[in-house]
Protein backbone atom coordinates (compact mmCIF):
# COMPACT_ATOMS: atom_id res chain seq x y z
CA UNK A 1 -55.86 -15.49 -7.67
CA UNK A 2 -53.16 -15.70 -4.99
CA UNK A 3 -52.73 -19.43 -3.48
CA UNK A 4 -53.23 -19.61 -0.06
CA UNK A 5 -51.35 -22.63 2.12
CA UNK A 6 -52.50 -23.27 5.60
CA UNK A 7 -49.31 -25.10 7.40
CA UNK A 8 -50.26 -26.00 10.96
CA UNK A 9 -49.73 -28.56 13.79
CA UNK A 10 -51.88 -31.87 13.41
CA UNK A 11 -54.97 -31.69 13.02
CA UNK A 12 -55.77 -27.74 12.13
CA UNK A 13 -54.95 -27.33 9.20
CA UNK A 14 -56.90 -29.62 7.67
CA UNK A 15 -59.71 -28.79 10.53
CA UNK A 16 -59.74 -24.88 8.63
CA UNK A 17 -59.70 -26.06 5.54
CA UNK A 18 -62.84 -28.07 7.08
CA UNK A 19 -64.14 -24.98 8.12
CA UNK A 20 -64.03 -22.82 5.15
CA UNK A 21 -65.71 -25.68 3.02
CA UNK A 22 -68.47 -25.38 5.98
CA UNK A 23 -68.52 -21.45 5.95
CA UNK A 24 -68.55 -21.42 1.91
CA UNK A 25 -70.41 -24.11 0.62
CA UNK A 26 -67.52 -25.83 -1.16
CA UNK A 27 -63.72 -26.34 -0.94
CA UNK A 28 -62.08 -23.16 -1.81
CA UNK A 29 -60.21 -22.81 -5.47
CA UNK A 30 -56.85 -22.81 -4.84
CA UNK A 31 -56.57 -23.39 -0.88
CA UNK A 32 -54.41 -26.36 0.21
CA UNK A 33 -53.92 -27.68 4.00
CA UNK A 34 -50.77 -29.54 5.49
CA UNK A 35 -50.78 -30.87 8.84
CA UNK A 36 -47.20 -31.02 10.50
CA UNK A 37 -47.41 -34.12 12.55
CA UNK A 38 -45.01 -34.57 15.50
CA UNK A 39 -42.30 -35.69 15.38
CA UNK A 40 -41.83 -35.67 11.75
CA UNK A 41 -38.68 -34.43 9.86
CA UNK A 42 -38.31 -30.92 8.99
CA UNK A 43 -37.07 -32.22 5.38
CA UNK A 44 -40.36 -34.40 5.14
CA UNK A 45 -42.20 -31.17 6.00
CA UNK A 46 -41.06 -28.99 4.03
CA UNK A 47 -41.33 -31.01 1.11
CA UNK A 48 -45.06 -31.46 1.71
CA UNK A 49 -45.09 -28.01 1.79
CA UNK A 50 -43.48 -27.41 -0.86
CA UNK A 51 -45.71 -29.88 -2.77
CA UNK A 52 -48.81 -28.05 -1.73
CA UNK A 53 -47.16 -24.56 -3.24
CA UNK A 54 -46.65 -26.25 -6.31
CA UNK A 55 -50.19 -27.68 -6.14
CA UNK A 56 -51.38 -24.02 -6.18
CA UNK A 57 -48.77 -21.42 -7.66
CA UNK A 58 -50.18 -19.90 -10.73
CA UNK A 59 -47.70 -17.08 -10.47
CA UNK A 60 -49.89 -14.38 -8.54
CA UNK A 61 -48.39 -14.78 -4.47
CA UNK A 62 -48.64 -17.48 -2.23
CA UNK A 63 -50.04 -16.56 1.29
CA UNK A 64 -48.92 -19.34 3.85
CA UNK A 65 -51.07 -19.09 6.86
CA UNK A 66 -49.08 -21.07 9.85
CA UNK A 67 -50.05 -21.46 13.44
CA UNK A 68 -47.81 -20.52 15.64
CA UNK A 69 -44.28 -18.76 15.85
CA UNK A 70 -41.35 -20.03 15.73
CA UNK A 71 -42.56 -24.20 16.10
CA UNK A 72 -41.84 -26.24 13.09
CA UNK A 73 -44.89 -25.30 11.01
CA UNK A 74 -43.75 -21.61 10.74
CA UNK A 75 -40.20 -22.53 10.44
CA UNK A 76 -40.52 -25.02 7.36
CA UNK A 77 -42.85 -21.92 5.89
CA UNK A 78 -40.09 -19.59 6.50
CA UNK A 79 -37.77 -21.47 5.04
CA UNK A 80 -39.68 -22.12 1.51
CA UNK A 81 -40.55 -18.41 1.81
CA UNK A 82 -36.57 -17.75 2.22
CA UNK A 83 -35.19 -19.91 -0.89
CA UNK A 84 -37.43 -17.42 -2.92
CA UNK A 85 -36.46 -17.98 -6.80
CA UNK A 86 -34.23 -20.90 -5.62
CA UNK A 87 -38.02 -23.04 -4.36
CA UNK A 88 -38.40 -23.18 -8.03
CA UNK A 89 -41.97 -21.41 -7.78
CA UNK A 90 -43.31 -18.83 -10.07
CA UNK A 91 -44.86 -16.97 -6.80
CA UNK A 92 -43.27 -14.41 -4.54
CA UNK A 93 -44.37 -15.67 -0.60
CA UNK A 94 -45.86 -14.23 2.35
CA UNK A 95 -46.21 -16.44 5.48
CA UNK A 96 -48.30 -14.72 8.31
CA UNK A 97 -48.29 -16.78 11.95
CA UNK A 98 -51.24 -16.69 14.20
CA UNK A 99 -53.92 -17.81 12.27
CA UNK A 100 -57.64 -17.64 13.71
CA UNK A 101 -60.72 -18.22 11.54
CA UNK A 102 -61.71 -14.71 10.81
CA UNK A 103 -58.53 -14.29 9.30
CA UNK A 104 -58.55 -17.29 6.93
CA UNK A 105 -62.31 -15.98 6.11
CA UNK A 106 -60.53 -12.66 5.50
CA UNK A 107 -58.19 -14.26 3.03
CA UNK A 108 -60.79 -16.29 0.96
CA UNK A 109 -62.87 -13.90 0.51
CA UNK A 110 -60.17 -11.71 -0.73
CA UNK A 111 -58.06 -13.75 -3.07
CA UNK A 112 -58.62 -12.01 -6.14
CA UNK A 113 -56.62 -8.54 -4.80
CA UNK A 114 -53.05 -8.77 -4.83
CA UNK A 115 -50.28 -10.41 -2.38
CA UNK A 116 -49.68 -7.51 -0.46
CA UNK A 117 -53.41 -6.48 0.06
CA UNK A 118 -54.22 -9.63 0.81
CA UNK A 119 -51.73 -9.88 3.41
CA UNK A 120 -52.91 -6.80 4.79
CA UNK A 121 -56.41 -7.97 5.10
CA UNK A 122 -55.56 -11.33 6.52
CA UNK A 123 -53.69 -9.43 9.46
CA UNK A 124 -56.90 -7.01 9.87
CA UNK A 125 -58.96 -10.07 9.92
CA UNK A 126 -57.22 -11.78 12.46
CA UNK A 127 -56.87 -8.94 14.98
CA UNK A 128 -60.67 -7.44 14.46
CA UNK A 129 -61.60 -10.79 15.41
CA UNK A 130 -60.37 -11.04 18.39
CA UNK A 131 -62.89 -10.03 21.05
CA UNK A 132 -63.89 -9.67 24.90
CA UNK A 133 -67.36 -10.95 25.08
CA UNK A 134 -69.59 -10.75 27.86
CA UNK A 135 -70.98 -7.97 30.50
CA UNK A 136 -67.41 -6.41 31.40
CA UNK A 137 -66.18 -6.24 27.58
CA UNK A 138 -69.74 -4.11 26.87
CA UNK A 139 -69.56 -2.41 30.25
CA UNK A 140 -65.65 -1.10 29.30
CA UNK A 141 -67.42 -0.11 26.03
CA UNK A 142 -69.94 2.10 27.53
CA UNK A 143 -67.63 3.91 30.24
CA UNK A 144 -65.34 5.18 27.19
């Protein structure tokens, strides 16, 4: 199953992680959290991150989920994802930024395909759920 890694700003990471134990019934096999405080170092960062790879790498991917970007969470995710062989990990890494709930849903529920499809289905889940509710967004509907 591939390891997923949700790296976000203080406190949603953990508040997902939260979330899918809600939405599931139990804490998710292989699913670890880390909250990027402010102003912490990068270095300290990372190597929580990198701690929380470790903590699930069993040599089948690694998705890292991040928040937004280009701000520190996706940047210390990017950089574990760019030492590749060098991290010392068995797993070859994806790191997606933008993450929503029906993506991470997506990506539970999906863990046992491969990196790549995963991937795939985590972007799919976080676009399809993004939606315009209300009288306009069915009105708009109707007039197509």
């Amino acid at each position: 199953m591939v390891g997923i890694i949700i790296v976000a700003h203080t406190p949603v990471a953990n508040a997902m992680l939260g979330f899918a134990e809600h939405i599931f019934g139990l804490l998710p096999e292989g699913v670890r959290a880390v909250d990027i405080p402010p102003y912490e170092d990068t270095k300290a960062s990372f190597d929580r991150v990198l701690k929380a790879a470790y903590g699930v790498d069993n040599g089948k991917g690694l998705l890292i989920l991040t928040d937004v970007m280009g701000a520190t969470p996706a940047n210390v995710a990017s950089k574990l994802e760019a030492l590749g062989p060098l991290s010392g990990l068995k797993s070859q890494i994806i790191v997606l930024a933008g993450l929503n709930l029906p993506m991470l849903m997506r990506c539970i529920s999906h863990r046992g395909e491969g990196l790549e499809e995963l991937a795939q289905k985590a972007l799919q889940g976080g676009q399809n759920g993004i939606l315009r509710l209300g009288s306009k967004a069915q009105q708009a509907t109707t007039e197509k």
